[in-house]
PDB file of N, CA and C in Angstrom:
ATOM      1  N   UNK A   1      33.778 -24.677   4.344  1.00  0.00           N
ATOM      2  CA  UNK A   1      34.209 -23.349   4.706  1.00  0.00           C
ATOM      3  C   UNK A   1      34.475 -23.279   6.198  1.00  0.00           C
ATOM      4  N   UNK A   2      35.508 -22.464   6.431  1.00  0.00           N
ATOM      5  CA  UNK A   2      35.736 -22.517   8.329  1.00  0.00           C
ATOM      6  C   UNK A   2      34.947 -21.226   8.583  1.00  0.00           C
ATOM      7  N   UNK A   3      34.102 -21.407   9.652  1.00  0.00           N
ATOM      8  CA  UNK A   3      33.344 -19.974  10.153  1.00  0.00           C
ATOM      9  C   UNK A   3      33.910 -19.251  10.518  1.00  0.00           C
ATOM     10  N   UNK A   4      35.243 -18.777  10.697  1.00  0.00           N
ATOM     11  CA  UNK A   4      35.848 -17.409  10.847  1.00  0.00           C
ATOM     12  C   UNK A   4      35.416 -16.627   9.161  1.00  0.00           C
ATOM     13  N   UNK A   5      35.567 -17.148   8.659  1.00  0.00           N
ATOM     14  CA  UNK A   5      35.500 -16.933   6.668  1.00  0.00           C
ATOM     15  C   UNK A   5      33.482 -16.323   6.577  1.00  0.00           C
ATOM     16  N   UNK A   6      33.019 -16.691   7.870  1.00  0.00           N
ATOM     17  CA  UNK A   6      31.662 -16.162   7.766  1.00  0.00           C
ATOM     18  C   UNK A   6      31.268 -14.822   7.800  1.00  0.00           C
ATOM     19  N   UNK A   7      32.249 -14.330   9.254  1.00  0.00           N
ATOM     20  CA  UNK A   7      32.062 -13.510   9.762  1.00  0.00           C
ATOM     21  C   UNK A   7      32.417 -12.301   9.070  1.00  0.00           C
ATOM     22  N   UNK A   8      31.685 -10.988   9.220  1.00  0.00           N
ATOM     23  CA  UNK A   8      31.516  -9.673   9.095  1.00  0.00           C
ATOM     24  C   UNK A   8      32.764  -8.692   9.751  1.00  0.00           C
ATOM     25  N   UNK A   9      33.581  -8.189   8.912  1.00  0.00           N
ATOM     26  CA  UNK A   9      33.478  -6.770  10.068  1.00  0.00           C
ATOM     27  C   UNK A   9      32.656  -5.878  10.621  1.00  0.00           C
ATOM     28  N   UNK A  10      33.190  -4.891  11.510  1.00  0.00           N
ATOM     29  CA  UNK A  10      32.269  -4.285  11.483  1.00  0.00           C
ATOM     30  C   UNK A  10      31.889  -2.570  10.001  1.00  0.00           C
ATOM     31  N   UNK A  11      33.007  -3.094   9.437  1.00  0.00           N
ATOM     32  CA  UNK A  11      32.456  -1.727   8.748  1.00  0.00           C
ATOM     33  C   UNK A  11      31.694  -2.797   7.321  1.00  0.00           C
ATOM     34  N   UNK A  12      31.840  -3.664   7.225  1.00  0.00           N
ATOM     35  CA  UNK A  12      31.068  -4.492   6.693  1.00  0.00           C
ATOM     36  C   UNK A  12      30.118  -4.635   6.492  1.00  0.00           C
ATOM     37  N   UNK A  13      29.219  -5.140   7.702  1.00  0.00           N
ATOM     38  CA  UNK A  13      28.564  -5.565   8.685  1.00  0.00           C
ATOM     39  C   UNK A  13      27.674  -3.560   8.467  1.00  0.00           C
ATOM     40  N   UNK A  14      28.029  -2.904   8.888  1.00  0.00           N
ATOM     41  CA  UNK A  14      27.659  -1.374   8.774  1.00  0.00           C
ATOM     42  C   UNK A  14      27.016  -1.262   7.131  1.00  0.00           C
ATOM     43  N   UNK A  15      28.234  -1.308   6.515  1.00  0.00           N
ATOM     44  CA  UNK A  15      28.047  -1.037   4.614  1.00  0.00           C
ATOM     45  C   UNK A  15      26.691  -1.927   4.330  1.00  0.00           C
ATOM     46  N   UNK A  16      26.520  -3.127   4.809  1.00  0.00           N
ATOM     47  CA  UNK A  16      25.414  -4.081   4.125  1.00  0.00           C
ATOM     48  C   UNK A  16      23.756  -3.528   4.930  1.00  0.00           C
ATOM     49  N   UNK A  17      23.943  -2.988   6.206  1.00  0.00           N
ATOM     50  CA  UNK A  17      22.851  -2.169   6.768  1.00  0.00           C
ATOM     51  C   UNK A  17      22.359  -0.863   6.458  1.00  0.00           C
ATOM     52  N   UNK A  18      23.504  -0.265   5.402  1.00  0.00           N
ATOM     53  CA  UNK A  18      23.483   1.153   5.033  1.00  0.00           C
ATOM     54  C   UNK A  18      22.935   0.537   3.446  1.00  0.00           C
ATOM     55  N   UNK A  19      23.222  -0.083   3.157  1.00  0.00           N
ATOM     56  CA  UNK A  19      22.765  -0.763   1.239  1.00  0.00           C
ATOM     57  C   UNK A  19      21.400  -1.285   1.967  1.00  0.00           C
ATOM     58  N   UNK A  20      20.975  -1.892   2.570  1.00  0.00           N
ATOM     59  CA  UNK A  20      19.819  -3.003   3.071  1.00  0.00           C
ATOM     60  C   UNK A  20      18.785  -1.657   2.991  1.00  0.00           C
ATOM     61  N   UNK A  21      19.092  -0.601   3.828  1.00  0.00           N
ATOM     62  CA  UNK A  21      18.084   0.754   4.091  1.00  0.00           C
ATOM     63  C   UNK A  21      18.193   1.423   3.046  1.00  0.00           C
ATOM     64  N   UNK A  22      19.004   1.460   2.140  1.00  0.00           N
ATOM     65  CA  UNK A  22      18.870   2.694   0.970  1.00  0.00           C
ATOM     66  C   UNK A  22      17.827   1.228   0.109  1.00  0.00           C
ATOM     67  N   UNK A  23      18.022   0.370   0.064  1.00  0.00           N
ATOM     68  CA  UNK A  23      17.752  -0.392  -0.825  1.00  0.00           C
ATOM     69  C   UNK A  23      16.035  -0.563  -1.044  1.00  0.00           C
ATOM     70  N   UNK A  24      15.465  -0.894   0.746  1.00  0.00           N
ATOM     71  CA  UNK A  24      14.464  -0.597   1.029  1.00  0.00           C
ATOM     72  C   UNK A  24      13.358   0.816   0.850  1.00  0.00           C
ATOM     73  N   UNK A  25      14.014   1.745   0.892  1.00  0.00           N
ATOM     74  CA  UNK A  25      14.040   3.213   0.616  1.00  0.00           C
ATOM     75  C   UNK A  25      13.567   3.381  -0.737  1.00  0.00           C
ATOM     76  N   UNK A  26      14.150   2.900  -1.756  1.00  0.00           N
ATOM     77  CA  UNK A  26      13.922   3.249  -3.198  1.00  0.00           C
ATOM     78  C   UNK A  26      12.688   2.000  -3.694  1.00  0.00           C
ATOM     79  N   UNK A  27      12.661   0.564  -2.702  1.00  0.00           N
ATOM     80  CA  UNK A  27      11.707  -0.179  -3.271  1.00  0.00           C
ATOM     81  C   UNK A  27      10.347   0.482  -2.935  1.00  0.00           C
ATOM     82  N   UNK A  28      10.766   1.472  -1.688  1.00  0.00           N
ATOM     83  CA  UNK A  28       9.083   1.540  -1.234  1.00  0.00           C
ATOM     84  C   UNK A  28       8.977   3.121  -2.135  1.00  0.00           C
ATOM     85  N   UNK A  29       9.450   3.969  -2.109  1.00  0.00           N
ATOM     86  CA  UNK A  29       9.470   4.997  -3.380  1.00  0.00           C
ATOM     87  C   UNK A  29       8.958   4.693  -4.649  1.00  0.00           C
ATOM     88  N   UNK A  30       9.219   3.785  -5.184  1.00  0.00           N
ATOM     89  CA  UNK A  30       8.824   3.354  -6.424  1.00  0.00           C
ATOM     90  C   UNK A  30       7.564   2.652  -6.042  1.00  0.00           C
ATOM     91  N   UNK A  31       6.796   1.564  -4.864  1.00  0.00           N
ATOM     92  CA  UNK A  31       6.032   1.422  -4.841  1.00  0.00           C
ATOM     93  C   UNK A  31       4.839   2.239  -4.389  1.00  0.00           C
ATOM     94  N   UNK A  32       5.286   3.500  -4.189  1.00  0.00           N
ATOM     95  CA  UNK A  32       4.174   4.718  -3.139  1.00  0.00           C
ATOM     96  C   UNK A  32       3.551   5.302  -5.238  1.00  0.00           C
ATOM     97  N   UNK A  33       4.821   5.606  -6.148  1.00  0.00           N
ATOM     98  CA  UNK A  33       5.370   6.186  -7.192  1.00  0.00           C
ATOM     99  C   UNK A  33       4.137   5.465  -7.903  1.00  0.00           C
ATOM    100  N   UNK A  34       4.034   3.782  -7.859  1.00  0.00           N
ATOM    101  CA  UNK A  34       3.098   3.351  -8.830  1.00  0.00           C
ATOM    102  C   UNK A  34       1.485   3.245  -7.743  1.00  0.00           C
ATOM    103  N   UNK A  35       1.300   2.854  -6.384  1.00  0.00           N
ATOM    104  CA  UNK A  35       0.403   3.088  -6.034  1.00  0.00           C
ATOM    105  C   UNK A  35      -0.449   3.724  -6.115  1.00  0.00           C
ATOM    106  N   UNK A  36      -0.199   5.473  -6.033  1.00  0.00           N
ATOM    107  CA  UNK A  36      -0.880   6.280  -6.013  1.00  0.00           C
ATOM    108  C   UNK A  36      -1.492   6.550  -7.361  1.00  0.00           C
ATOM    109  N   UNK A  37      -1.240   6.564  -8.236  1.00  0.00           N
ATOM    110  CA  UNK A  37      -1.897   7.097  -9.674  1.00  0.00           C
ATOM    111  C   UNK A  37      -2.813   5.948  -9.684  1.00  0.00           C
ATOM    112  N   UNK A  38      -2.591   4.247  -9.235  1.00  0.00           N
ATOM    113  CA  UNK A  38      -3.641   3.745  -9.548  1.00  0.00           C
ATOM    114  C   UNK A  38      -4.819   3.475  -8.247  1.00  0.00           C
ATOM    115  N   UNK A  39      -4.559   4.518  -6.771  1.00  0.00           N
ATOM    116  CA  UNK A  39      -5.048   4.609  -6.056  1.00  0.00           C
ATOM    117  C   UNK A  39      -6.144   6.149  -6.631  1.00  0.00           C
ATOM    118  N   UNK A  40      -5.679   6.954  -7.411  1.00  0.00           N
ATOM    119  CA  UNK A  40      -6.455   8.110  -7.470  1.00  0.00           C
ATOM    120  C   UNK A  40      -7.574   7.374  -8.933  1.00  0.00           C
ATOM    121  N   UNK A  41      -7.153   6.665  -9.155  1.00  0.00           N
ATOM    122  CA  UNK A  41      -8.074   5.895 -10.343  1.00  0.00           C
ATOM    123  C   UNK A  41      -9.265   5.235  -9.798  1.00  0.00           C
ATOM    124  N   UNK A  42      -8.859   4.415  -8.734  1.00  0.00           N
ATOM    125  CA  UNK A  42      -9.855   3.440  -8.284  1.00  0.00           C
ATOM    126  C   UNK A  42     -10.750   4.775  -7.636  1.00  0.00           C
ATOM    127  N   UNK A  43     -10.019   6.003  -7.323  1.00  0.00           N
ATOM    128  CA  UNK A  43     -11.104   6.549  -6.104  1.00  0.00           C
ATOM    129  C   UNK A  43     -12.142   7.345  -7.005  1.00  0.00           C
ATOM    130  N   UNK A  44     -11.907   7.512  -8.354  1.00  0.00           N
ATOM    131  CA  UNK A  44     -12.146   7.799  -9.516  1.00  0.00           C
ATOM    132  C   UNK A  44     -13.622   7.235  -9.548  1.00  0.00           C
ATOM    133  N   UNK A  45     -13.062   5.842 -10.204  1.00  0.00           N
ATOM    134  CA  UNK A  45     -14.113   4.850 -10.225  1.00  0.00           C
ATOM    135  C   UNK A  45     -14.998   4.354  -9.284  1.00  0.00           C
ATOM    136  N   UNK A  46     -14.934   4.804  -8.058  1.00  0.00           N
ATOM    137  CA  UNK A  46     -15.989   4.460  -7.289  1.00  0.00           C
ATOM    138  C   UNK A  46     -16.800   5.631  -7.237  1.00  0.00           C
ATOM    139  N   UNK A  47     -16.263   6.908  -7.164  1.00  0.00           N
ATOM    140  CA  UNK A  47     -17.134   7.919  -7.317  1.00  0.00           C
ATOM    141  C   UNK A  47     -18.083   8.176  -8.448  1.00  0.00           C
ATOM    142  N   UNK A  48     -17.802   7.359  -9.555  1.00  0.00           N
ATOM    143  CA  UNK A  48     -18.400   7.636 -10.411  1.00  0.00           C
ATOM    144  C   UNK A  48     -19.517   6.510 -10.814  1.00  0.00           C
ATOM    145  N   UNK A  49     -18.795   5.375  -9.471  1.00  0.00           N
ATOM    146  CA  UNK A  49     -20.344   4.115  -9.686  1.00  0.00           C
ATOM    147  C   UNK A  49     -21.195   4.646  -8.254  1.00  0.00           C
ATOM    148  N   UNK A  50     -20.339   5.022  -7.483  1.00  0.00           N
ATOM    149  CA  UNK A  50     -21.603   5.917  -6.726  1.00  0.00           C
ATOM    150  C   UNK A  50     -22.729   6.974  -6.816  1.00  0.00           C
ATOM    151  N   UNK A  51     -22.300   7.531  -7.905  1.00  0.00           N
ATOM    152  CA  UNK A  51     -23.127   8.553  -8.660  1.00  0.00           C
ATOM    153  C   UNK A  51     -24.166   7.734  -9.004  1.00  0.00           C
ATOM    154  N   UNK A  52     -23.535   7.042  -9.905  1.00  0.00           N
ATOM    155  CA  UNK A  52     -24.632   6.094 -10.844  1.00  0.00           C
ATOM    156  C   UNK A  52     -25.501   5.339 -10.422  1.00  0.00           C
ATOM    157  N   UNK A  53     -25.241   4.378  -9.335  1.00  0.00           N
ATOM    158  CA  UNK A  53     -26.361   3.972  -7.965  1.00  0.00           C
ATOM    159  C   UNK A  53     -26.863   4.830  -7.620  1.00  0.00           C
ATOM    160  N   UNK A  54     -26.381   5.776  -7.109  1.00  0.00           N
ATOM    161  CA  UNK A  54     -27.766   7.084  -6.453  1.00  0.00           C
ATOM    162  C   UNK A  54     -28.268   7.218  -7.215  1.00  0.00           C
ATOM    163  N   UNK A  55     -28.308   7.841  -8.619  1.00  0.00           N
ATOM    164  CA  UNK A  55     -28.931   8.174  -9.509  1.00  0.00           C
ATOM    165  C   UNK A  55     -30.469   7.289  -9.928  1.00  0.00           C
ATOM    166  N   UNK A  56     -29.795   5.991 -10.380  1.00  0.00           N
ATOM    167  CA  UNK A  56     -30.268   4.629 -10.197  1.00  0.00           C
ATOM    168  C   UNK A  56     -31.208   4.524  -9.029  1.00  0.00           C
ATOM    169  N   UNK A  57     -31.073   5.069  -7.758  1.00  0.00           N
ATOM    170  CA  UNK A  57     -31.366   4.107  -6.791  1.00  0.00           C
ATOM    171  C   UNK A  57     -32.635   5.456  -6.907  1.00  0.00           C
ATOM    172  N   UNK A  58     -32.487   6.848  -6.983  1.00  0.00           N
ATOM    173  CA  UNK A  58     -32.798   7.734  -7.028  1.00  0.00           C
ATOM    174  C   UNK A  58     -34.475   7.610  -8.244  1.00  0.00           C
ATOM    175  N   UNK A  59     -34.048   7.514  -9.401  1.00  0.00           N
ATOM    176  CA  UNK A  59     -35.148   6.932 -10.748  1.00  0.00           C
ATOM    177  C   UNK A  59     -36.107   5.403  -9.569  1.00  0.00           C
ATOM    178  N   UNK A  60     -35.967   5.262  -9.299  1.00  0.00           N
ATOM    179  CA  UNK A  60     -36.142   3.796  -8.714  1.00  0.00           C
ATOM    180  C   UNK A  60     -37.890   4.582  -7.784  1.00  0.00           C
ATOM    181  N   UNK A  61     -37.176   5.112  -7.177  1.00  0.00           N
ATOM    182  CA  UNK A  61     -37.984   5.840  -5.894  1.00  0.00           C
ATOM    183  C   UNK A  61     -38.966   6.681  -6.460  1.00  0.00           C
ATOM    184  N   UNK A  62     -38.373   7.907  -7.590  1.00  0.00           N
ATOM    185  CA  UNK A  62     -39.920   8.507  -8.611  1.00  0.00           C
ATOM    186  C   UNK A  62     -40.467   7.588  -8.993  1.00  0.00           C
ATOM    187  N   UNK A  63     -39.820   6.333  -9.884  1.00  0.00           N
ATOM    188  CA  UNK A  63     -41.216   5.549 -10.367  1.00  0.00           C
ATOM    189  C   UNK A  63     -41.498   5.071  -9.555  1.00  0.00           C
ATOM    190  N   UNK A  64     -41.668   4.586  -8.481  1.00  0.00           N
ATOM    191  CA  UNK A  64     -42.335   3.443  -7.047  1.00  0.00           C
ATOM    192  C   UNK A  64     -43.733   4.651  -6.815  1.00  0.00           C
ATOM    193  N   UNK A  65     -43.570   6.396  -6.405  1.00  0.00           N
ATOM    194  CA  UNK A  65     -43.739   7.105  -6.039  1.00  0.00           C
ATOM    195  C   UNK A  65     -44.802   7.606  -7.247  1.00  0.00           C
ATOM    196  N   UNK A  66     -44.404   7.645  -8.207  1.00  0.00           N
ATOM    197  CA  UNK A  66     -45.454   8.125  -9.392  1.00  0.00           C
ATOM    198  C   UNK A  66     -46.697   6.293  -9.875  1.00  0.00           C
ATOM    199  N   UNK A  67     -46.130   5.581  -9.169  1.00  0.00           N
ATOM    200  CA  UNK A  67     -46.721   4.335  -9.560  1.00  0.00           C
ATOM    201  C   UNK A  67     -48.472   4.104  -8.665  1.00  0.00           C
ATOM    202  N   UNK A  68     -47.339   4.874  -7.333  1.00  0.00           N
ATOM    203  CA  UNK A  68     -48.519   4.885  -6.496  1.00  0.00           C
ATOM    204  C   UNK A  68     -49.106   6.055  -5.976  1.00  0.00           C
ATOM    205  N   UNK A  69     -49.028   6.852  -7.008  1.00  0.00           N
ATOM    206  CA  UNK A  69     -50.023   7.969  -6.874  1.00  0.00           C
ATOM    207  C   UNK A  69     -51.488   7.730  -8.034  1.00  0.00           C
TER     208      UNK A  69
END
């Protein structure tokens, strides 16, 4: 190939920077789109093994406390 045959115009060169940013645009949309539902899940699930350790950690401390009374 001769490198003139490489080169860009500039409205070219423009069009492939305007596709490159829309393109980027919709990958990160769709990745915010699936993130979040399985970001409000995980925050889900930790709140609800945090409960369960306190709770846990909580039973732990009456019996230590009723053991040594």
């Amino acid at each position: 190939m001769v490198g003139w045959q490489l080169r860009l115009t500039p409205k070219q060169a423009a069009a492939k920077i305007v596709i490159a940013i829309v393109g980027l645009a919709i990958g990160a949309y769709g990745v915010a789109t699936v993130y979040k539902p399985l970001q409000d899940e995980l925050d889900l699930r930790k709140s609800e093994l945090l409960r369960y350790y306190k709770t846990k950690h909580d039973e732990r401390i009456r019996q230590a406390v009723n053991k040594s009374n």
